[in-house]
N, C-alpha and C. Protein backbone atom coordinates (compact mmCIF):
# COMPACT_ATOMS: atom_id res chain seq x y z
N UNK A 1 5.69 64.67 -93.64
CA UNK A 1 6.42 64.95 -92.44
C UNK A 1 5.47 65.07 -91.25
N UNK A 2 4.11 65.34 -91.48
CA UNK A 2 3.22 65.74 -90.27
C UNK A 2 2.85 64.27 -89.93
N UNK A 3 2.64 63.88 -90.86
CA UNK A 3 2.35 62.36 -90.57
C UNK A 3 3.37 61.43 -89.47
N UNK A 4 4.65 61.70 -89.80
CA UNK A 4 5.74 60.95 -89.16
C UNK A 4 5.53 61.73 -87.66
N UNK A 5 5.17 63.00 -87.54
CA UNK A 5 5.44 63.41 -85.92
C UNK A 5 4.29 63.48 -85.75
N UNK A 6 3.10 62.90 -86.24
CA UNK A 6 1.89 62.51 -85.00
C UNK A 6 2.20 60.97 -84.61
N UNK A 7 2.50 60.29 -85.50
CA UNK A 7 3.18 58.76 -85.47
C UNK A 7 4.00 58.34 -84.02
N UNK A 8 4.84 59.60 -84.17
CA UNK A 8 6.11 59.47 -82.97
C UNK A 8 5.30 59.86 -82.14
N UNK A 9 4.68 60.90 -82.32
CA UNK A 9 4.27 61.57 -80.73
C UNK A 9 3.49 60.57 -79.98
N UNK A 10 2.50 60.09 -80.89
CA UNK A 10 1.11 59.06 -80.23
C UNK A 10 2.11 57.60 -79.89
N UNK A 11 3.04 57.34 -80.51
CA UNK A 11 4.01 56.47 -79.70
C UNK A 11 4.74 56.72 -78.68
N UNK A 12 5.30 57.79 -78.52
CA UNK A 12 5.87 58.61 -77.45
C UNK A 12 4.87 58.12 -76.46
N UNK A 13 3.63 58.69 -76.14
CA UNK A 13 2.85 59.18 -75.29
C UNK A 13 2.25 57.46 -75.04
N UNK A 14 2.49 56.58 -75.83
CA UNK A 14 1.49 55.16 -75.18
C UNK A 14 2.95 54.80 -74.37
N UNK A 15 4.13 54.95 -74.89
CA UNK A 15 5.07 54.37 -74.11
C UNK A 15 5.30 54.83 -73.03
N UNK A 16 5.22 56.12 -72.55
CA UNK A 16 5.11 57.08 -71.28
C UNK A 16 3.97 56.44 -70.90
N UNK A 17 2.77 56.27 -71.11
CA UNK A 17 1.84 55.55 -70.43
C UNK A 17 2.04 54.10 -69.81
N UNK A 18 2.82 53.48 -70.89
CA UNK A 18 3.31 52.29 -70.40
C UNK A 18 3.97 52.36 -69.12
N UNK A 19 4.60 53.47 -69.31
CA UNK A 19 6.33 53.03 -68.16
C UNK A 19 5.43 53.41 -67.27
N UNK A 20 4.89 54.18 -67.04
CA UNK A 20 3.95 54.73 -65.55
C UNK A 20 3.19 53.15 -64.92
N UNK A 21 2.24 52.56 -65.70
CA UNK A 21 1.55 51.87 -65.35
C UNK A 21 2.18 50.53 -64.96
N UNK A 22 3.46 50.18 -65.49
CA UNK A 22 4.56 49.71 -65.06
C UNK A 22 5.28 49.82 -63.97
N UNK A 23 5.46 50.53 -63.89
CA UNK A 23 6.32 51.18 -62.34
C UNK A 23 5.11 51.58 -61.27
N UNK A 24 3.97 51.63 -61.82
CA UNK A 24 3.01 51.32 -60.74
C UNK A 24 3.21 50.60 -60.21
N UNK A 25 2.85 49.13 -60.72
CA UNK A 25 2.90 47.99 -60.12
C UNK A 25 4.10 47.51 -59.49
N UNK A 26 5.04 47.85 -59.91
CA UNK A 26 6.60 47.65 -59.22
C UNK A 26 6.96 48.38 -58.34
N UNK A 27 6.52 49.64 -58.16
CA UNK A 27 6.95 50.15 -56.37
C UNK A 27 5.82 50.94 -55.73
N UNK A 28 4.49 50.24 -56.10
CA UNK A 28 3.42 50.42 -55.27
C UNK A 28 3.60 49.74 -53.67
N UNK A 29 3.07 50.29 -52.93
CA UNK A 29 2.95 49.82 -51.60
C UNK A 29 2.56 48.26 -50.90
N UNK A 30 2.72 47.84 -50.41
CA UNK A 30 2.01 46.54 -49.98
C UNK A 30 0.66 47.10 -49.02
N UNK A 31 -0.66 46.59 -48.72
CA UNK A 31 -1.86 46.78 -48.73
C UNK A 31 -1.22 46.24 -46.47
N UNK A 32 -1.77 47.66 -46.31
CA UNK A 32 -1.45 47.44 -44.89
C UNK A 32 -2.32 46.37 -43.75
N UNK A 33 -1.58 45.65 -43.31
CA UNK A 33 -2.01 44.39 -42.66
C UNK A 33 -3.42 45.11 -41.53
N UNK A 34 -4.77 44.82 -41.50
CA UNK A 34 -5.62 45.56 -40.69
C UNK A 34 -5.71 44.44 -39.26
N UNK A 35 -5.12 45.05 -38.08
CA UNK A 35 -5.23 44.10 -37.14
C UNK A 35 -6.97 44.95 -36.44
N UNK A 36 -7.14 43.79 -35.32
CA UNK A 36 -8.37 43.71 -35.19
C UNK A 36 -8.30 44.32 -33.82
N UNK A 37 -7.56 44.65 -33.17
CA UNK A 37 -7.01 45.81 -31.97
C UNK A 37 -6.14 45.33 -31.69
N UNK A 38 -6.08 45.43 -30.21
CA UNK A 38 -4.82 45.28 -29.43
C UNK A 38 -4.78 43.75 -29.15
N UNK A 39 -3.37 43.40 -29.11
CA UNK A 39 -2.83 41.38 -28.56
C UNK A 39 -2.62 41.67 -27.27
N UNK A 40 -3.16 41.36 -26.41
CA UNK A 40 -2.38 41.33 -25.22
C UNK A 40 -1.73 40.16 -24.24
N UNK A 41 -1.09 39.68 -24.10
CA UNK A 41 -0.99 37.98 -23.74
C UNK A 41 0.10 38.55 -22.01
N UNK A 42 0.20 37.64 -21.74
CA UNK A 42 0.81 37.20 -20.30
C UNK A 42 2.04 36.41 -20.57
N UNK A 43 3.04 37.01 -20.23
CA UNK A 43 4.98 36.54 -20.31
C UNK A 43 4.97 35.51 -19.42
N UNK A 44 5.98 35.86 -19.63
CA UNK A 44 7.03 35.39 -18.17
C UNK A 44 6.86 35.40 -16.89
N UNK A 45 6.47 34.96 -15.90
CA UNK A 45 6.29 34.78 -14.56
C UNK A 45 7.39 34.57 -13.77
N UNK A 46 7.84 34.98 -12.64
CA UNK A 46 9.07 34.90 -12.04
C UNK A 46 8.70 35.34 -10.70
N UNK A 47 8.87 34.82 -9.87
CA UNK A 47 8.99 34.59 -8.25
C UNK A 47 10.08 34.89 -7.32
N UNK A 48 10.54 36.00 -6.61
CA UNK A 48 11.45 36.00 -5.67
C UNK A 48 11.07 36.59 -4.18
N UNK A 49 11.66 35.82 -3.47
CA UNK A 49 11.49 36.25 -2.33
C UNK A 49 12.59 37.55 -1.17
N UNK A 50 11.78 38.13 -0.72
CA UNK A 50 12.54 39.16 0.12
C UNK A 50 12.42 39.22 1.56
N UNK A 51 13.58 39.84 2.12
CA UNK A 51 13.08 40.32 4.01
C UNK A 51 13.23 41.13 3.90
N UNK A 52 12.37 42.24 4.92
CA UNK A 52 12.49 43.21 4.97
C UNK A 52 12.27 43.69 6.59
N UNK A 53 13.43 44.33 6.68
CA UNK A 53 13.30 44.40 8.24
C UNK A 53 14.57 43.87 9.54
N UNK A 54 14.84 44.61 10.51
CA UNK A 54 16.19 43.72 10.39
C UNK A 54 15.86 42.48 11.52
N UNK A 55 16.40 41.78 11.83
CA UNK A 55 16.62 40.41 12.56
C UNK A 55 15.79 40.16 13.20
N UNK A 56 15.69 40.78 14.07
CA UNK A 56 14.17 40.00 15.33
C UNK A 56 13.01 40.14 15.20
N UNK A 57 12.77 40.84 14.17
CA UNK A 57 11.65 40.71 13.26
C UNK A 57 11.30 41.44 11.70
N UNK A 58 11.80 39.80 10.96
CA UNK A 58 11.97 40.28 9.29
C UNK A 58 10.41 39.90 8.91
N UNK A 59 10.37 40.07 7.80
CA UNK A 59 9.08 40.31 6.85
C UNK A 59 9.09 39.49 5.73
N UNK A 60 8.84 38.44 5.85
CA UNK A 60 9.24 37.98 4.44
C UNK A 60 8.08 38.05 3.63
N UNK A 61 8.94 38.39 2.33
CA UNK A 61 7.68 38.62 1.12
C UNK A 61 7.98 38.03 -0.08
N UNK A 62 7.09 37.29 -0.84
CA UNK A 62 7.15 36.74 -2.18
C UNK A 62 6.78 37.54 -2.95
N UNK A 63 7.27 38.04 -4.28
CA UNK A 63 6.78 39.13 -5.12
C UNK A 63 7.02 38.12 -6.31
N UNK A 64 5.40 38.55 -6.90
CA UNK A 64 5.33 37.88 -8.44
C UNK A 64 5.45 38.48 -9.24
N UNK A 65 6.51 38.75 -10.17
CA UNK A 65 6.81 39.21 -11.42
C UNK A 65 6.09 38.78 -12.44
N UNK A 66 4.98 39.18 -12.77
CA UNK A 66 4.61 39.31 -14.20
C UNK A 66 4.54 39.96 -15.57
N UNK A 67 5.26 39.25 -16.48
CA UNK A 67 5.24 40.34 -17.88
C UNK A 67 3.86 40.17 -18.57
N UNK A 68 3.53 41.51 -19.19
CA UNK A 68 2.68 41.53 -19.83
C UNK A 68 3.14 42.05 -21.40
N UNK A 69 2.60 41.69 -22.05
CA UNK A 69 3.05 41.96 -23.74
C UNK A 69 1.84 42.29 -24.08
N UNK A 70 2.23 43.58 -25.32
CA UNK A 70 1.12 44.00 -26.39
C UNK A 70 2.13 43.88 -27.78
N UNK A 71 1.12 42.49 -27.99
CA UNK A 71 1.91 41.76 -29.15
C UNK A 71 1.55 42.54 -30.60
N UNK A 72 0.14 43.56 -30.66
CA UNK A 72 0.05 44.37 -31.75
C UNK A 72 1.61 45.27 -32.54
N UNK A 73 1.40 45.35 -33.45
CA UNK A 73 2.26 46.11 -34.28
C UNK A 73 1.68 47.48 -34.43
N UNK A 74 0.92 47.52 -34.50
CA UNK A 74 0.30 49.32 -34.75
C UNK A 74 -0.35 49.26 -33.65
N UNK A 75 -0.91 49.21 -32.78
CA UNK A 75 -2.15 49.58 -31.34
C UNK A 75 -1.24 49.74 -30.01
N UNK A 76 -1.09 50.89 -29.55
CA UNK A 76 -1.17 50.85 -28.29
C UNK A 76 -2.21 50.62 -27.44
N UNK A 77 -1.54 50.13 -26.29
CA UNK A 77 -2.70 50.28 -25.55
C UNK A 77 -2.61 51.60 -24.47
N UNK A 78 -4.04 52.15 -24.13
CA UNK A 78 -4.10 52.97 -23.48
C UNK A 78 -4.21 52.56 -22.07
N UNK A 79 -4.18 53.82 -21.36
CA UNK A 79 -3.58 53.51 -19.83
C UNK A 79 -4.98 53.20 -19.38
N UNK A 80 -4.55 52.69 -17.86
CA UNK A 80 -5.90 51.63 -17.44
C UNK A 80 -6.76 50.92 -17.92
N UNK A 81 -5.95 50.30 -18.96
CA UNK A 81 -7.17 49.70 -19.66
C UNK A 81 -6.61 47.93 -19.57
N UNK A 82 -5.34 47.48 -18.70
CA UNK A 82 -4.76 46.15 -18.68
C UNK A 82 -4.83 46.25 -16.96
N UNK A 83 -5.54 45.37 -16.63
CA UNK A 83 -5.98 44.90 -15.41
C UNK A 83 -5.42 42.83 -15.14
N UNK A 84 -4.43 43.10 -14.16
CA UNK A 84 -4.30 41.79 -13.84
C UNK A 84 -4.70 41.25 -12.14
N UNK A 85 -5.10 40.21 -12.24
CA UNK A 85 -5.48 39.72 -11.14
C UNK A 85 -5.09 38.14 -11.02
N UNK A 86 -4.32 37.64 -9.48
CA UNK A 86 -3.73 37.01 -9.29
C UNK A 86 -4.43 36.29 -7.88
N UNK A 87 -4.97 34.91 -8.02
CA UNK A 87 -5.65 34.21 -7.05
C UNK A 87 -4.32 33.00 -6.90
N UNK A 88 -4.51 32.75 -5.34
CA UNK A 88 -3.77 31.71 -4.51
C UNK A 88 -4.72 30.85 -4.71
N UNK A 89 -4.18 29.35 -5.31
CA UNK A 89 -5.53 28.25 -5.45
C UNK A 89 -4.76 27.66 -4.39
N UNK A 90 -3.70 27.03 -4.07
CA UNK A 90 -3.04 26.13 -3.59
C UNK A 90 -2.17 26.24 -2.52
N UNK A 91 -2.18 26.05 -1.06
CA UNK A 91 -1.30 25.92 -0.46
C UNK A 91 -0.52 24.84 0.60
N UNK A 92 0.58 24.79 0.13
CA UNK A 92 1.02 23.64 0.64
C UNK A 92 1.90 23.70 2.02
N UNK A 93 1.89 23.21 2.69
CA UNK A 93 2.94 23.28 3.83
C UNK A 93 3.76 21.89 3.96
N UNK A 94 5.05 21.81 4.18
CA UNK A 94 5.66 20.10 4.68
C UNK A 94 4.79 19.88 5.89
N UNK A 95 5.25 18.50 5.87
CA UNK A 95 4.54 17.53 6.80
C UNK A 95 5.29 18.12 8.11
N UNK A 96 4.16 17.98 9.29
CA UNK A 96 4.09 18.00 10.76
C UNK A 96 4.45 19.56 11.01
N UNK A 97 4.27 20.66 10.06
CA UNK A 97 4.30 21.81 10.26
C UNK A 97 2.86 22.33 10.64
N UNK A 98 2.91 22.99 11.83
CA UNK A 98 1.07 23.41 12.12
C UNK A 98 1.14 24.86 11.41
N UNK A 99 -0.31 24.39 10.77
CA UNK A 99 -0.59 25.33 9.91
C UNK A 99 -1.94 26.22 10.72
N UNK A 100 -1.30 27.30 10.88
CA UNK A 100 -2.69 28.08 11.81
C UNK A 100 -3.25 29.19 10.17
N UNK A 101 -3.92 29.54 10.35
CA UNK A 101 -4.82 30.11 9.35
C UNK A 101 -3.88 30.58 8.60
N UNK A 102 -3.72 30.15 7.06
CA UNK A 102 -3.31 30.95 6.30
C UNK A 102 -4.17 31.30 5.18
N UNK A 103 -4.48 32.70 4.94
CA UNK A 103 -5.08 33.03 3.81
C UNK A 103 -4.48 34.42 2.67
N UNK A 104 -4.17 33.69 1.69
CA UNK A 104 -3.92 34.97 0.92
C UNK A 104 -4.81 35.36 -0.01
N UNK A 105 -4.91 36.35 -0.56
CA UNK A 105 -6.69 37.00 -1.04
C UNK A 105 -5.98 37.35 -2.73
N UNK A 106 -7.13 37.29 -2.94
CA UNK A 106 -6.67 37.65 -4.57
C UNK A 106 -5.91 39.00 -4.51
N UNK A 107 -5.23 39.69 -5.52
CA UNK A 107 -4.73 41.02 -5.95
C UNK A 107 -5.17 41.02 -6.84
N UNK A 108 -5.30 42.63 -7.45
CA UNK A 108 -5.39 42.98 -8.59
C UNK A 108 -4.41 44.34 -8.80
N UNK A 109 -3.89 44.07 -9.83
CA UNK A 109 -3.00 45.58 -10.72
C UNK A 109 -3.55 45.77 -11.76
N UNK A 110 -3.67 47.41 -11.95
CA UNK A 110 -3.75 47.99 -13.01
C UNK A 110 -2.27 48.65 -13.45
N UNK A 111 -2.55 48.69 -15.13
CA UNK A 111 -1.35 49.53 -15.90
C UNK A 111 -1.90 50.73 -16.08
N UNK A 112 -1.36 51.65 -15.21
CA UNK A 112 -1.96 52.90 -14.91
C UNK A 112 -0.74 54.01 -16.62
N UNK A 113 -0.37 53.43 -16.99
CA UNK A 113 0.15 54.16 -18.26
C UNK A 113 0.30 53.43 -19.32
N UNK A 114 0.27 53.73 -20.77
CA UNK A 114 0.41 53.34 -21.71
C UNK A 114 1.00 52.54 -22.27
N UNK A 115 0.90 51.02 -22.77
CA UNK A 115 1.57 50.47 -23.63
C UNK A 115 2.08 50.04 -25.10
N UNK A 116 3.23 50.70 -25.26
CA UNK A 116 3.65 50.83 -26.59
C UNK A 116 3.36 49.69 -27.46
N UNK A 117 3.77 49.75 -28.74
CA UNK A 117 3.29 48.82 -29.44
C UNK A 117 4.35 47.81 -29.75
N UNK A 118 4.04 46.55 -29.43
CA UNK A 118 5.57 45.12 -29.67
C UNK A 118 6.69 45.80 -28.44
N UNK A 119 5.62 46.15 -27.13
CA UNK A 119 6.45 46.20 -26.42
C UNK A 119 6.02 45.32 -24.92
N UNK A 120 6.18 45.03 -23.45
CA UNK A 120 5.95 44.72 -22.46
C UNK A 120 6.53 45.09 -21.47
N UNK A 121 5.48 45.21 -20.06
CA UNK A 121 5.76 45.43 -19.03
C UNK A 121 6.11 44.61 -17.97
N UNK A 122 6.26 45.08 -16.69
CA UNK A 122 6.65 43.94 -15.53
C UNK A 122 6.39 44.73 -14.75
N UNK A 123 4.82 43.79 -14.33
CA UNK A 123 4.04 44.47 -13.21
C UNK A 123 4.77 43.14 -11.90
N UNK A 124 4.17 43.70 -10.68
CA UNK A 124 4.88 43.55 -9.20
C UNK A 124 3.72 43.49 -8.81
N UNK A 125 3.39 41.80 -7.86
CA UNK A 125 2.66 41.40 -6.77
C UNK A 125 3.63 40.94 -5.88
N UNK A 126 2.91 41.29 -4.52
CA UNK A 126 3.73 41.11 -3.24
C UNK A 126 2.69 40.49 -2.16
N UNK A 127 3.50 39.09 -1.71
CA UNK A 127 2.23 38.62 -0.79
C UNK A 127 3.53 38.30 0.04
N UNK A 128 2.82 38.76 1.83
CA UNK A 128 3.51 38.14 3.08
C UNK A 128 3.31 36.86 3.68
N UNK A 129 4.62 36.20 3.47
CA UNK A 129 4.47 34.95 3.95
C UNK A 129 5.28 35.03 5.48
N UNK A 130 4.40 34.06 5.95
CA UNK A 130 4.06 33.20 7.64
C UNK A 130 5.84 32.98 8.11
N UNK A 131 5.98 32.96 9.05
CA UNK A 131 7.42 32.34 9.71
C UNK A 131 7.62 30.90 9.10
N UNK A 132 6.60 30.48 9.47
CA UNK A 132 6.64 28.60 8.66
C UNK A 132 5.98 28.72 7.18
N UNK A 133 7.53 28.95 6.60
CA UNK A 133 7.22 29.09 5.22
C UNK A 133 6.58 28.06 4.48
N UNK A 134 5.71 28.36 3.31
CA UNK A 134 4.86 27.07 2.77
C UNK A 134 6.02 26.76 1.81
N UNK A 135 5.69 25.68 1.34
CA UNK A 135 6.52 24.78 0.67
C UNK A 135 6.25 24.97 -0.74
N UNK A 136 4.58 25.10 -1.03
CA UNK A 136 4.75 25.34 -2.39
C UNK A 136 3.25 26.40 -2.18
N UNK A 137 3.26 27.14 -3.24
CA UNK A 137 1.63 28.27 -3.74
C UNK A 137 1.32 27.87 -5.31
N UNK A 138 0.54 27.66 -5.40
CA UNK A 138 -0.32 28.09 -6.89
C UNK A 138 -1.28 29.33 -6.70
N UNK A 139 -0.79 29.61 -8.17
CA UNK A 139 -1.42 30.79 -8.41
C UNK A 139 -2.06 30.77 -9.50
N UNK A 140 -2.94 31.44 -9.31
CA UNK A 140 -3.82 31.25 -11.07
C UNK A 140 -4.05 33.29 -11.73
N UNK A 141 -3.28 33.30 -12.76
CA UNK A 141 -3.26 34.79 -13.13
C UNK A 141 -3.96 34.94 -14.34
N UNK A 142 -4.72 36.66 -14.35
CA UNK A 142 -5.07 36.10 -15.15
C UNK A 142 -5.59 37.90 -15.87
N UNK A 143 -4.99 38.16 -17.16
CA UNK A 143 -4.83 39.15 -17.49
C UNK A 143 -6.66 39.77 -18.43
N UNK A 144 -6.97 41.11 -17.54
CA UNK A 144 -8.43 41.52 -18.20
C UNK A 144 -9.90 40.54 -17.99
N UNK A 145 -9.70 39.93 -16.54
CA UNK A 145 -10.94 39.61 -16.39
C UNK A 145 -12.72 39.62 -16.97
N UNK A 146 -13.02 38.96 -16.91
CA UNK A 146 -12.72 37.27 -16.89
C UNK A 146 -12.94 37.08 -18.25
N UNK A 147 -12.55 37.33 -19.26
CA UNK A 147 -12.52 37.10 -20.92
C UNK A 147 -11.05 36.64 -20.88
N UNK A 148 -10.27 37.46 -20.36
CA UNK A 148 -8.57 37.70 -20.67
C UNK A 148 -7.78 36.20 -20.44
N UNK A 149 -7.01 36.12 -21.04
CA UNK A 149 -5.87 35.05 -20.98
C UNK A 149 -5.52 34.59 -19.30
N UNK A 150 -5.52 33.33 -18.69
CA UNK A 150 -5.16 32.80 -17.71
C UNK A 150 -4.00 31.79 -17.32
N UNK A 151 -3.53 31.67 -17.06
CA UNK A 151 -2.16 30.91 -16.97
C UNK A 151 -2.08 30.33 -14.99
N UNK A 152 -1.96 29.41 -15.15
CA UNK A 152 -1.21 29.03 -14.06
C UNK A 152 0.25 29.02 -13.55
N UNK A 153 0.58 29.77 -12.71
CA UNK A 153 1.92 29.25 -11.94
C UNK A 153 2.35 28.78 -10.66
N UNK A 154 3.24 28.35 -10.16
CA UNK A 154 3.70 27.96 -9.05
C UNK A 154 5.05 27.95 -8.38
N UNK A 155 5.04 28.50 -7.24
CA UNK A 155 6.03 28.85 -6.44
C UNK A 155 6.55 27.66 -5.36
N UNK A 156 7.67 26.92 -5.34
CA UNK A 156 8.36 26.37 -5.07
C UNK A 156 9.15 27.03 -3.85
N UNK A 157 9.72 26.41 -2.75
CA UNK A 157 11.01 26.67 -1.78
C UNK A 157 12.37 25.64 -2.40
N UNK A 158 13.22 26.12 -2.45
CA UNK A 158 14.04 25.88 -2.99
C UNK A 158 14.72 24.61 -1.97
């Protein structure tokens, strides 16, 4: 009889070992993806124009909407640390319009607060345009100088 219940027991106890080492492997974790910091890329670009001011003398202003994305899954990014800067390469005026000096100068924005993670912002540039509106602007943007992602866009009169 002692024989039969060390038999069972030492079977008992490999099969309890079994099921453990079993069900290890079946609802163990998946091995967490290690990203290499933060994604940060450049959206959507969008252009509208405003007046400001009433009639006999308005203000007109083009404001560039830019999104910025932090495409990471785990990393925020911390505040001031996404710097964009936005240069005028191109300006166009229609024909037989006199063009007296126009110059618009680079900008730069900072993200003065934190960006969540798989989330984006929409930072605001504002440049004043002339009575004799130009016809078309390029812009060259370009997120975290001068390593960071660059994109071209362009602003059209409708």
């Amino acid at each position: 009889m002692g024989q039969l219940v060390r038999k069972t027991t030492v079977y008992a106890l490999s099969l309890f070992f079994l099921l453990f080492v079993a069900t290890g492997v079946v609802f163990s974790q998946p091995k967490a993806v290690v990203e290499k910091g933060t994604d940060i890329r450049l959206g959507e670009t969008r252009f509208q124009t405003r007046e400001i001011g009433s009639p006999p003398s308005q203000l007109k202003m083009l404001e560039i909407h830019i999104e910025v994305i932090n495409r990471s899954r785990t990393s925020p990014v911390p505040p001031n640390s996404i710097k964009v800067v936005v240069t005028p390469k191109e300006v166009k005026f229609s024909e037989g319009t006199p063009v007296t000096e126009f110059a618009l100068n680079p900008e730069e924005v900072t993200l003065n607060f934190p960006l969540p993670p798989s989330s984006g912002r929409v930072l605001i540039i504002g440049y004043s345009l002339l009575e004799a509106k130009p016809e078309s602007i390029t812009f060259e943007i370009q997120i975290n100088p001068p390593d960071g992602e660059k994109k071209i866009a362009k602003w059209e009169t409708l």
